[in-house]
PDB file of N, CA and C in Angstrom:
ATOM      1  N   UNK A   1      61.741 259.443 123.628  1.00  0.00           N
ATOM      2  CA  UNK A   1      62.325 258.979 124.864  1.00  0.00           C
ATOM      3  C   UNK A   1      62.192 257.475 125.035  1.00  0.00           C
ATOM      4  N   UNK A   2      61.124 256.877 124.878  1.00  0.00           N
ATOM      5  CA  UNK A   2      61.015 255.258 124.849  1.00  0.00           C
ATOM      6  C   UNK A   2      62.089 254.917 123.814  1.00  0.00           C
ATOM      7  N   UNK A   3      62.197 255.330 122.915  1.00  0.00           N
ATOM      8  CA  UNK A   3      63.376 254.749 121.777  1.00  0.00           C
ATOM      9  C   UNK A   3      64.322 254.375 122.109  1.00  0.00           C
ATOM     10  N   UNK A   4      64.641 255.458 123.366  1.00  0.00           N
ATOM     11  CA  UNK A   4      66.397 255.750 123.755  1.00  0.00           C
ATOM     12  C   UNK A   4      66.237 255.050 124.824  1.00  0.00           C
ATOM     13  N   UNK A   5      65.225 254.306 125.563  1.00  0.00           N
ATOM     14  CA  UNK A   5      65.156 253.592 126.689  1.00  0.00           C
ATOM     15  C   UNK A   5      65.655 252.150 125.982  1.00  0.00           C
ATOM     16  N   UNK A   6      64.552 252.208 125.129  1.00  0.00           N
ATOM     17  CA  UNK A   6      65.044 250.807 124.453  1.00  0.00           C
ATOM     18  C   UNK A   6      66.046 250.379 123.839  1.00  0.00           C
ATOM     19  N   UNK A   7      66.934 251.753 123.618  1.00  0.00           N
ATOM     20  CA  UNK A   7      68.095 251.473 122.552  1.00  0.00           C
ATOM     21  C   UNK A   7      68.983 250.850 123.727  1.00  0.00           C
ATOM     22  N   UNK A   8      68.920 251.775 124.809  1.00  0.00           N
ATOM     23  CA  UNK A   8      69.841 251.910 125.997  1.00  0.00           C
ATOM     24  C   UNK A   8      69.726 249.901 126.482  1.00  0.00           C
ATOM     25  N   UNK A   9      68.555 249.230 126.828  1.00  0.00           N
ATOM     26  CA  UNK A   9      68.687 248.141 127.358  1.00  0.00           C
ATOM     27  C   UNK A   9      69.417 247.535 126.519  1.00  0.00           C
ATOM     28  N   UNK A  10      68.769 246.999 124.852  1.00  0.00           N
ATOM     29  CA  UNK A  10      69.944 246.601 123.935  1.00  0.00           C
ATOM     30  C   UNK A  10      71.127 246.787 124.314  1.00  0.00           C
ATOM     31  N   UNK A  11      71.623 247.758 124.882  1.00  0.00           N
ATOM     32  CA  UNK A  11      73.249 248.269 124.565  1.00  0.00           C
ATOM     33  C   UNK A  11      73.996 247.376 125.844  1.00  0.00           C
ATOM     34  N   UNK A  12      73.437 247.131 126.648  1.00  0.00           N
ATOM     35  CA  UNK A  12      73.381 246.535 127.553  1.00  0.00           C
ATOM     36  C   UNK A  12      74.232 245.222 127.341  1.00  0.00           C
ATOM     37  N   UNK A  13      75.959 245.178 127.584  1.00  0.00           N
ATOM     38  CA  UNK A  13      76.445 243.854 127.631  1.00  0.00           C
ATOM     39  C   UNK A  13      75.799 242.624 128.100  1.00  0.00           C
ATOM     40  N   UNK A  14      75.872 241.382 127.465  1.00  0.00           N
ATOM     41  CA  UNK A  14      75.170 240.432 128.347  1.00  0.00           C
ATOM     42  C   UNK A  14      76.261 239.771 129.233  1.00  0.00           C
ATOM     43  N   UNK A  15      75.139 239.453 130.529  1.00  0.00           N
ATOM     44  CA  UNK A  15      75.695 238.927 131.727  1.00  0.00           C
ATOM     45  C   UNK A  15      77.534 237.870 131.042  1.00  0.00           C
ATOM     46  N   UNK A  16      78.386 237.633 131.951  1.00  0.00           N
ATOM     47  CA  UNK A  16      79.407 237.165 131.888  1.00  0.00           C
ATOM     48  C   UNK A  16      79.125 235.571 131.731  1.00  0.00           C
ATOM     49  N   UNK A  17      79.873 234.482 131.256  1.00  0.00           N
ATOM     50  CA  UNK A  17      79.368 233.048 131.292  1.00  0.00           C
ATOM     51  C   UNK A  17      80.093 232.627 132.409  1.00  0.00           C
ATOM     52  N   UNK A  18      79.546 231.711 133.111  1.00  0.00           N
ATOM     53  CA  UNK A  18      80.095 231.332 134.346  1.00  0.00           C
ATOM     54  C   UNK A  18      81.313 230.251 134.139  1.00  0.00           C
ATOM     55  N   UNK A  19      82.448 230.638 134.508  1.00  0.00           N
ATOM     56  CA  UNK A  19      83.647 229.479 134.366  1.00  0.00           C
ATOM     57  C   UNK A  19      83.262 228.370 134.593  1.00  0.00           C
ATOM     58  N   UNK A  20      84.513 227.277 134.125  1.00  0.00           N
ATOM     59  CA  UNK A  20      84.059 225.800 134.444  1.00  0.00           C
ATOM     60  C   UNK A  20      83.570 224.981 135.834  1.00  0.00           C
ATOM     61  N   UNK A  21      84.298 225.542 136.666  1.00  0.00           N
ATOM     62  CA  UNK A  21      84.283 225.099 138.083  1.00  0.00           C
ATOM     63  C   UNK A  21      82.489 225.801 138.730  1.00  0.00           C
ATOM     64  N   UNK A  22      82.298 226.710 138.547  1.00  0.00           N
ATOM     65  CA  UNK A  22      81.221 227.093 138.560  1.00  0.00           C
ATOM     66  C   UNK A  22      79.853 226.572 138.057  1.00  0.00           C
ATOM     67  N   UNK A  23      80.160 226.063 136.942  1.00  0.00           N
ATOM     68  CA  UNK A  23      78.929 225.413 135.977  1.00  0.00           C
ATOM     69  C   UNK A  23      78.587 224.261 136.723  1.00  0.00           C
ATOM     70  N   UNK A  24      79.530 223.376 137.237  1.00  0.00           N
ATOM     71  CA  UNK A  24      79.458 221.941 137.313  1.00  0.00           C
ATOM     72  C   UNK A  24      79.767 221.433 138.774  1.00  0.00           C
ATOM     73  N   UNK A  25      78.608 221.917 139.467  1.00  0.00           N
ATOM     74  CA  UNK A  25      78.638 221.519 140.740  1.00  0.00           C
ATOM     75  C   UNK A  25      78.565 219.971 141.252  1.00  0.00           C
ATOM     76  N   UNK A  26      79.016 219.694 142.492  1.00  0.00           N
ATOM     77  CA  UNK A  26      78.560 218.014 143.039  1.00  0.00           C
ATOM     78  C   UNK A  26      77.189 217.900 143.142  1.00  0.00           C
ATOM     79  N   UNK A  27      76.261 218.380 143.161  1.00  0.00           N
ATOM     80  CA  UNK A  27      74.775 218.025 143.737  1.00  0.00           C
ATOM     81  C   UNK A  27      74.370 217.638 141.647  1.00  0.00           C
ATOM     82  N   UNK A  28      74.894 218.613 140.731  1.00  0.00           N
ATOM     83  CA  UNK A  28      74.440 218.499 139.550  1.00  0.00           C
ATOM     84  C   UNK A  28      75.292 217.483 138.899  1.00  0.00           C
ATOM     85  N   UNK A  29      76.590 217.216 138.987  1.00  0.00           N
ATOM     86  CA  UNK A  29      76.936 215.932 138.430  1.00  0.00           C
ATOM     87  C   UNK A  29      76.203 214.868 139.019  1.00  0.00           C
ATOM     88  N   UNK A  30      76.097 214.957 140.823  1.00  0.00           N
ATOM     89  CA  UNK A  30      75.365 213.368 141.398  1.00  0.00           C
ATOM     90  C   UNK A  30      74.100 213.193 140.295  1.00  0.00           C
ATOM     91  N   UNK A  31      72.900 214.066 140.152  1.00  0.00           N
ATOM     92  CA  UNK A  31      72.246 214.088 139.705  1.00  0.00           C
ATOM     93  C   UNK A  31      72.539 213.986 137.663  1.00  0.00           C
ATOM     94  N   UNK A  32      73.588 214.297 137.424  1.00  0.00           N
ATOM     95  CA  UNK A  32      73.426 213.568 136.036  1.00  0.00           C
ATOM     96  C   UNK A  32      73.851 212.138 136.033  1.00  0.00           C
ATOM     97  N   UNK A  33      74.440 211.457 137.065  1.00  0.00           N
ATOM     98  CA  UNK A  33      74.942 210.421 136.549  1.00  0.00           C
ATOM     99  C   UNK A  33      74.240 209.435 137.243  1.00  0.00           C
ATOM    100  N   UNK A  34      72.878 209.715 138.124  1.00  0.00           N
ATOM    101  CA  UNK A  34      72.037 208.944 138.303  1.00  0.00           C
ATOM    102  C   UNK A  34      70.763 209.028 137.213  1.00  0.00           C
ATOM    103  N   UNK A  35      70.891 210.277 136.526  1.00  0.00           N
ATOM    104  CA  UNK A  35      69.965 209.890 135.442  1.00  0.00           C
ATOM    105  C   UNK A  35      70.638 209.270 134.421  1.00  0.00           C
ATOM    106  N   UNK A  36      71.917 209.220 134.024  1.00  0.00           N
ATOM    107  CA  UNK A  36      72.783 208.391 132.871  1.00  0.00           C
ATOM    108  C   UNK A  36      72.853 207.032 133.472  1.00  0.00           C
ATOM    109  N   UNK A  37      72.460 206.655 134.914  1.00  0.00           N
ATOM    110  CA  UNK A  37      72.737 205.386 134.695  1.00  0.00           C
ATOM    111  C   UNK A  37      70.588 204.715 134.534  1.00  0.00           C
ATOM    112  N   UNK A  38      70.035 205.525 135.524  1.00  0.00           N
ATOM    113  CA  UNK A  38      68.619 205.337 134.444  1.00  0.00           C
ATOM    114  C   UNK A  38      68.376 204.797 132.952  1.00  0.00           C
ATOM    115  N   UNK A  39      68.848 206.100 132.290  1.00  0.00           N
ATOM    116  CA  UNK A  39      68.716 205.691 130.984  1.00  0.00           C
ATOM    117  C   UNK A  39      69.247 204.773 130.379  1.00  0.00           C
ATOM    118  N   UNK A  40      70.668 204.153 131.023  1.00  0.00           N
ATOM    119  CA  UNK A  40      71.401 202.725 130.696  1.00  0.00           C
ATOM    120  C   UNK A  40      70.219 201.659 130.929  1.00  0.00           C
ATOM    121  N   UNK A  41      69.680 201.954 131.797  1.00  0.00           N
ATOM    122  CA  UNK A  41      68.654 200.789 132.548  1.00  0.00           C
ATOM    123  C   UNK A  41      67.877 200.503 131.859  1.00  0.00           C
ATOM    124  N   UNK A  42      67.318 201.619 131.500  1.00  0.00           N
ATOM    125  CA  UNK A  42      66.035 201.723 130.542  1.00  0.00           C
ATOM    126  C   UNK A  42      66.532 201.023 128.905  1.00  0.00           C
ATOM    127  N   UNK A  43      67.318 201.531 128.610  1.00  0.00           N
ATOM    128  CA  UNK A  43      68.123 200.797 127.829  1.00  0.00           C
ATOM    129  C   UNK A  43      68.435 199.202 127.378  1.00  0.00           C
ATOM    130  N   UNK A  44      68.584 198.819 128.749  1.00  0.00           N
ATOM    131  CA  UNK A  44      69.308 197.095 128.750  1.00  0.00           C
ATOM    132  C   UNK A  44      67.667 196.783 128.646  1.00  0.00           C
ATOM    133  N   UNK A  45      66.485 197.276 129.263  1.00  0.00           N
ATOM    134  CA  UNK A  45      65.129 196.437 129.493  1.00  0.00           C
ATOM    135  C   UNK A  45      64.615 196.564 128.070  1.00  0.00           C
ATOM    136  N   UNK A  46      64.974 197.748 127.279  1.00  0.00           N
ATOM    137  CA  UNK A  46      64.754 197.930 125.592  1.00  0.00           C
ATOM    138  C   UNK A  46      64.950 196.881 124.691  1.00  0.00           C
ATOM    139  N   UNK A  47      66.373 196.575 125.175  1.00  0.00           N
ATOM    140  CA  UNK A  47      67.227 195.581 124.505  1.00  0.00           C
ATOM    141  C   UNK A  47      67.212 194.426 124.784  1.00  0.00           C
ATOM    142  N   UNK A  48      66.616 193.701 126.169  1.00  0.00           N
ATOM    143  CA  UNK A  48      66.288 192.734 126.362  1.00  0.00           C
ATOM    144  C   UNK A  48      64.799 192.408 125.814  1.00  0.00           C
ATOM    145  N   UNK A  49      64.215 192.975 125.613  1.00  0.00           N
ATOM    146  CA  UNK A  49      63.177 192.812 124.978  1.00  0.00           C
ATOM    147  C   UNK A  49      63.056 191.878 123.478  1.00  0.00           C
ATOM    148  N   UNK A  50      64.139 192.625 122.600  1.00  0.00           N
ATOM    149  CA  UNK A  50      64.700 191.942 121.540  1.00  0.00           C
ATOM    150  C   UNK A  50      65.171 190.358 121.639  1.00  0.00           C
ATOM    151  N   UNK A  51      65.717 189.653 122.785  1.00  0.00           N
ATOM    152  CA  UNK A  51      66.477 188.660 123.153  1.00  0.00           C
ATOM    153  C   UNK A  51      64.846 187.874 123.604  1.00  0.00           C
ATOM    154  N   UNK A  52      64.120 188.828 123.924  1.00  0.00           N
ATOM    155  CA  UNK A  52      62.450 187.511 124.236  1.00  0.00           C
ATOM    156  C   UNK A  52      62.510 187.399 122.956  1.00  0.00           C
ATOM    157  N   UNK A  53      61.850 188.605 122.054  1.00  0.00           N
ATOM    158  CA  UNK A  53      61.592 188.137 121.076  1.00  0.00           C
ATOM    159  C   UNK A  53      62.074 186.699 120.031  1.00  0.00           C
ATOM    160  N   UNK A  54      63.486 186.566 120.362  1.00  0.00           N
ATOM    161  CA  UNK A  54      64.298 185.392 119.535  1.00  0.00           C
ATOM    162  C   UNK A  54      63.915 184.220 120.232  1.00  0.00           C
ATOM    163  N   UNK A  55      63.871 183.983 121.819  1.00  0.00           N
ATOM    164  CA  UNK A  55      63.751 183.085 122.391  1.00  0.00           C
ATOM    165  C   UNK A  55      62.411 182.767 122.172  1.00  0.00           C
ATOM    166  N   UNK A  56      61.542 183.529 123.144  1.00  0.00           N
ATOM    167  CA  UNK A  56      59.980 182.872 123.276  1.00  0.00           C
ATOM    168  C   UNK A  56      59.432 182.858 121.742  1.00  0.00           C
ATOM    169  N   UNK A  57      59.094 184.268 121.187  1.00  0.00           N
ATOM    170  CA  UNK A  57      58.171 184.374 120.533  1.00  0.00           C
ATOM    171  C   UNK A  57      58.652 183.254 118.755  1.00  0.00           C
ATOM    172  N   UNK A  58      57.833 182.629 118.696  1.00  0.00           N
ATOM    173  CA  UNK A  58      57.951 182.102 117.136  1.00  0.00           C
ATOM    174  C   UNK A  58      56.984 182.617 115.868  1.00  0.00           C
ATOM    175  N   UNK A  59      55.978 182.690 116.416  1.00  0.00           N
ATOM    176  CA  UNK A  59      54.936 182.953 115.700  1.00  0.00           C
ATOM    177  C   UNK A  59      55.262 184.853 115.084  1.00  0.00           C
ATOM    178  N   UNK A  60      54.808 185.360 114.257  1.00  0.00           N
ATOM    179  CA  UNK A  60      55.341 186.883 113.728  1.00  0.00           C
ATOM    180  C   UNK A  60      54.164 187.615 114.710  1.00  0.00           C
ATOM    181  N   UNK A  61      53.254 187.407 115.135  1.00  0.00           N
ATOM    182  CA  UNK A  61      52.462 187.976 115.116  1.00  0.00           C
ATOM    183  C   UNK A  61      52.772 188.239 117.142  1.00  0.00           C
ATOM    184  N   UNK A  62      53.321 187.334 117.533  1.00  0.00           N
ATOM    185  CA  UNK A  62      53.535 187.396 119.144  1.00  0.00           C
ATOM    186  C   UNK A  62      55.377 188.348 118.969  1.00  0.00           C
ATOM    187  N   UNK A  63      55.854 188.216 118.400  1.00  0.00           N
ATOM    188  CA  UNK A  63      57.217 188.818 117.923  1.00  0.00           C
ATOM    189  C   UNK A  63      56.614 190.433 117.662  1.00  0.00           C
ATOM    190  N   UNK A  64      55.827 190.651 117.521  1.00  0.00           N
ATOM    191  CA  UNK A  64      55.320 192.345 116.938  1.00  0.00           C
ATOM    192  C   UNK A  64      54.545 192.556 118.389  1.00  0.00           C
ATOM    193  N   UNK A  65      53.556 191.819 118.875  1.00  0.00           N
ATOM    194  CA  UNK A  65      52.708 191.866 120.247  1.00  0.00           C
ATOM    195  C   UNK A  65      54.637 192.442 121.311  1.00  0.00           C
ATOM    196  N   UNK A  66      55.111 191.509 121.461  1.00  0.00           N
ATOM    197  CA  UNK A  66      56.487 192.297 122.490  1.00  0.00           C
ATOM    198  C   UNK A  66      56.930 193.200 121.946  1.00  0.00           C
ATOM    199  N   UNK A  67      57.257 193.329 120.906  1.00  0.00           N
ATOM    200  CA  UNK A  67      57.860 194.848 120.673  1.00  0.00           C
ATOM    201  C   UNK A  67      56.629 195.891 120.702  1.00  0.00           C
ATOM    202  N   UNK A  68      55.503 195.917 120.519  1.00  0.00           N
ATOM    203  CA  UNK A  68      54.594 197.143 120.987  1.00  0.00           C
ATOM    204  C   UNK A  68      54.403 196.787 122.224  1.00  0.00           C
ATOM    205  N   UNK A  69      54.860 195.576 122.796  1.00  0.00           N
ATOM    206  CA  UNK A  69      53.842 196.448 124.571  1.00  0.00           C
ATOM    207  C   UNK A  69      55.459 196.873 124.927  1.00  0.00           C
ATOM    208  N   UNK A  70      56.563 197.147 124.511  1.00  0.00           N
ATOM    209  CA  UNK A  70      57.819 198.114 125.124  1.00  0.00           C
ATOM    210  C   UNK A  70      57.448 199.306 125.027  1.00  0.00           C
ATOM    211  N   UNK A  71      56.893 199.684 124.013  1.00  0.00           N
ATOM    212  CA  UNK A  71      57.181 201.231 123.399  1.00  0.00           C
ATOM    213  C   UNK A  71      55.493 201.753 124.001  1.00  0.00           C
ATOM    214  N   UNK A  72      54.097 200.450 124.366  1.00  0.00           N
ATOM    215  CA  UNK A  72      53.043 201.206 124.278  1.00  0.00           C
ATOM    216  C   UNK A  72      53.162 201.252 125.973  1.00  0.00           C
ATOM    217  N   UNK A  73      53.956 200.795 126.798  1.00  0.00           N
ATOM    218  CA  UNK A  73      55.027 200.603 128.269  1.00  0.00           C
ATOM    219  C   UNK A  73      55.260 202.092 128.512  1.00  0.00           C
ATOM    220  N   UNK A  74      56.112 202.729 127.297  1.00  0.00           N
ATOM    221  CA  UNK A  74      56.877 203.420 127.617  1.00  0.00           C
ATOM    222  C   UNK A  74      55.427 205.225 127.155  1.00  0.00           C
ATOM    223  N   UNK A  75      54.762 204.549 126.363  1.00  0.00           N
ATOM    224  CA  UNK A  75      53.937 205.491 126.385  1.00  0.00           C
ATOM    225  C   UNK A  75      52.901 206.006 127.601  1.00  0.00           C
ATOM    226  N   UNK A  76      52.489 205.252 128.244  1.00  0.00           N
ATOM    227  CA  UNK A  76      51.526 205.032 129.299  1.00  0.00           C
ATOM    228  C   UNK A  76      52.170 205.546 130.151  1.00  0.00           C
ATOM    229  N   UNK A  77      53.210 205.458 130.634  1.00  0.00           N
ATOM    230  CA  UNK A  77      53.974 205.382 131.587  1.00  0.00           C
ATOM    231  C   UNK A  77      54.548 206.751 131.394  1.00  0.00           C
ATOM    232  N   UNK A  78      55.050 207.455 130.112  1.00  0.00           N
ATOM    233  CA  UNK A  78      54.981 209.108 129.984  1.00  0.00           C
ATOM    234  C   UNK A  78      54.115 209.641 130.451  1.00  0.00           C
ATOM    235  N   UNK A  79      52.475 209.199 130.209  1.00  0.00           N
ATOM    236  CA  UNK A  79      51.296 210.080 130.812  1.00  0.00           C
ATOM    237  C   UNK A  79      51.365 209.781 131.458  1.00  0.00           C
ATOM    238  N   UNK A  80      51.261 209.166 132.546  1.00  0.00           N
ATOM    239  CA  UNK A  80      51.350 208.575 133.565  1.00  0.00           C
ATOM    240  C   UNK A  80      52.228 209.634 134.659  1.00  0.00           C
ATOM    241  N   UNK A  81      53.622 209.683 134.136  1.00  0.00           N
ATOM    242  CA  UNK A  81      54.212 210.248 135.238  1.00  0.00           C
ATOM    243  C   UNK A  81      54.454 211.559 135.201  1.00  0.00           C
ATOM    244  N   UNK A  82      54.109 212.246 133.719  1.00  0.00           N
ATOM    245  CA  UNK A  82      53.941 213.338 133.719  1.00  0.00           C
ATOM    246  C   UNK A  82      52.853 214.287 134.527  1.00  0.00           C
ATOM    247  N   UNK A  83      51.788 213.614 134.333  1.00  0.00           N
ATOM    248  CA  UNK A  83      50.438 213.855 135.073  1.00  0.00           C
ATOM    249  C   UNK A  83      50.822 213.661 136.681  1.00  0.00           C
ATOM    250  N   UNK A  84      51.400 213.118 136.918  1.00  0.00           N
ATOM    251  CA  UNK A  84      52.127 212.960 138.770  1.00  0.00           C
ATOM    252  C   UNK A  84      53.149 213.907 138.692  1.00  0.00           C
ATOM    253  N   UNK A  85      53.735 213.730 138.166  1.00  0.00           N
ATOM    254  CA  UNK A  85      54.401 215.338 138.130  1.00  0.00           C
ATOM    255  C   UNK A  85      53.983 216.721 138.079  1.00  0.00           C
ATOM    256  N   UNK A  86      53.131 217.081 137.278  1.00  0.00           N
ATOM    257  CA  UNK A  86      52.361 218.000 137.123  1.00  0.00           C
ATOM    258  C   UNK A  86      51.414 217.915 138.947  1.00  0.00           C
ATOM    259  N   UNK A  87      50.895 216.965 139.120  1.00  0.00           N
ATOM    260  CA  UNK A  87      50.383 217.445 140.649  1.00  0.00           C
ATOM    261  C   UNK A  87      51.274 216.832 142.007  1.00  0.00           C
ATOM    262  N   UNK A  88      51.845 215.946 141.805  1.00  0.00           N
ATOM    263  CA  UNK A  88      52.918 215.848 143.199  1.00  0.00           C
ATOM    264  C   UNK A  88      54.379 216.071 143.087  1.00  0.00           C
ATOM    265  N   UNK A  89      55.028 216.876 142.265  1.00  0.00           N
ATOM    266  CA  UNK A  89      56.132 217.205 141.770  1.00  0.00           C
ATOM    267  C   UNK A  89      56.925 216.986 140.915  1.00  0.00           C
ATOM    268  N   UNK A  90      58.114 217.073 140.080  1.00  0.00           N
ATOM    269  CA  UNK A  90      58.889 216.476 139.725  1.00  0.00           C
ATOM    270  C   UNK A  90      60.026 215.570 139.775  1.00  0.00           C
ATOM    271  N   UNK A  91      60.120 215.942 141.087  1.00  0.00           N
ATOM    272  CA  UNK A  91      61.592 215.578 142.211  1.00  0.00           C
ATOM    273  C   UNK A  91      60.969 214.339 143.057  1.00  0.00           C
ATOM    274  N   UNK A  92      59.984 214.263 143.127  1.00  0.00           N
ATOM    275  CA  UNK A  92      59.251 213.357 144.048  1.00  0.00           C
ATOM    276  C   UNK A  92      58.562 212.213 142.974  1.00  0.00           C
ATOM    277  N   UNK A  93      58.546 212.560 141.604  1.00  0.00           N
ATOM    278  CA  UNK A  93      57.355 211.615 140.913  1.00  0.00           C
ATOM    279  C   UNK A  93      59.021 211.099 140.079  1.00  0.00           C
ATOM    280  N   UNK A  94      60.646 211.750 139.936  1.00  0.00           N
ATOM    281  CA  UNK A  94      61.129 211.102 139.576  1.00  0.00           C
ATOM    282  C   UNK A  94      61.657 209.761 140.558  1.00  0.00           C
ATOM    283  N   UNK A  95      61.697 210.028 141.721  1.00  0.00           N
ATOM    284  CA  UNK A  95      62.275 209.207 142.713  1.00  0.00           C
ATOM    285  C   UNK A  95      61.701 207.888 142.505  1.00  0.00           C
ATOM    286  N   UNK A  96      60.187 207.936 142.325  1.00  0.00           N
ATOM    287  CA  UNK A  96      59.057 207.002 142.697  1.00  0.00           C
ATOM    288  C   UNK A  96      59.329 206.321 141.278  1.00  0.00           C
ATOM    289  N   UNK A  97      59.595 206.729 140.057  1.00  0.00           N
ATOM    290  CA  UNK A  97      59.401 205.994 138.760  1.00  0.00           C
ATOM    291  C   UNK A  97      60.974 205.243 138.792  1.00  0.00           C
ATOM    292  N   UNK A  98      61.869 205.838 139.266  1.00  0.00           N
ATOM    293  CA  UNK A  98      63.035 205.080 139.460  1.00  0.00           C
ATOM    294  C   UNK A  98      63.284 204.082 140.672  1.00  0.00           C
ATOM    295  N   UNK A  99      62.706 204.274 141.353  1.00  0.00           N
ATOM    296  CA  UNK A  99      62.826 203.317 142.528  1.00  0.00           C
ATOM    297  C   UNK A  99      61.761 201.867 141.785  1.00  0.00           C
ATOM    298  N   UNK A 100      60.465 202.353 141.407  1.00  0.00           N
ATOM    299  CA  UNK A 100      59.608 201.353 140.423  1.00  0.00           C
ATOM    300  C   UNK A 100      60.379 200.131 139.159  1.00  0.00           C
ATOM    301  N   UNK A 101      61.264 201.253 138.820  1.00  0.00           N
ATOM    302  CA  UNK A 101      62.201 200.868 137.804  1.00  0.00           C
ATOM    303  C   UNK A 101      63.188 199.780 138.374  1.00  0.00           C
ATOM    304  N   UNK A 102      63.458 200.398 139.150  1.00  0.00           N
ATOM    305  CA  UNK A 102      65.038 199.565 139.989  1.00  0.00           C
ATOM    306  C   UNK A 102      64.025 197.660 140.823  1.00  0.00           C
ATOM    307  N   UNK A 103      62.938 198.346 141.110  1.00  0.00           N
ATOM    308  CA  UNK A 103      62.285 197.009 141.932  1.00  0.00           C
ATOM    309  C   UNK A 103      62.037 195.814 140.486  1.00  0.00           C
ATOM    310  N   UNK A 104      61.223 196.625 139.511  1.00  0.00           N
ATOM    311  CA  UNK A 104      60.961 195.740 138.524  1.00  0.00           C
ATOM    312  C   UNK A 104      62.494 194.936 137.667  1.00  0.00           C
ATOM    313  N   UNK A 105      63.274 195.606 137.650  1.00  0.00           N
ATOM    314  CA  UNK A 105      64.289 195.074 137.100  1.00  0.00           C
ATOM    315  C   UNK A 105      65.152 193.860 138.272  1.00  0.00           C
ATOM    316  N   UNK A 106      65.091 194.203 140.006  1.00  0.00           N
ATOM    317  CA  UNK A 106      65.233 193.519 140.551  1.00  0.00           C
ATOM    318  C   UNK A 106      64.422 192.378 140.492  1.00  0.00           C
ATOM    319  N   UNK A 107      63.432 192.220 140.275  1.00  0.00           N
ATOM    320  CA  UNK A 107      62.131 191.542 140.349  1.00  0.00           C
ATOM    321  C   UNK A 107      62.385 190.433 138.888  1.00  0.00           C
ATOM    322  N   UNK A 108      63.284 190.863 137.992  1.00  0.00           N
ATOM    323  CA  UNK A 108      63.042 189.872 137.067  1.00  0.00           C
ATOM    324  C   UNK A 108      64.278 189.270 136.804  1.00  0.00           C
TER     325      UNK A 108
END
């Protein structure tokens, strides 16, 4: 009898896929295209990074110092907001790292 229980759920069509209009609501596009323009952001501060390097840095050794504090930036700042996420939300610890984001980039 368990066999035929189990055969029976298997047999079980899966749920229907939800049409297009359905998938792709306004609250979930607003929300992708404020994280696509994030990641642009995050992006240009990546890439400006490269443009210190040519200008300021001469020496090889200050040219390698800016390119690790981007990436050891971007590490810290993973634990960092993951760990705030994990205890004051996700929705609330993204607001705060993007609004941080948006001041520092205003800021320079």
């Amino acid at each position: 009898m368990a066999g035929e229980r189990q055969y029976a759920r298997l047999a079980t069509p899966p749920p229907a896929s939800p049409s297009p209009g359905e998938r792709w609501t306004w609250p979930m596009l607003r929300a992708l295209l404020a994280l696509c323009a994030a990641n642009a952001s995050e992006s240009v501060q990546v890439l400006s990074a490269g443009f210190l390097i040519d200008e300021i840095a001469t020496v090889p050794f200050d040219q390698i110092a800016i390119a690790a504090s981007v990436y050891l930036g971007m590490f810290i700042g993973g634990l960092g907001s993951g760990a705030a996420a994990d205890s004051c939300g996700r929705v609330r610890t993204l607001l705060v790292s993007l609004s941080l984001s948006a001041a520092a980039a205003a800021a320079a």
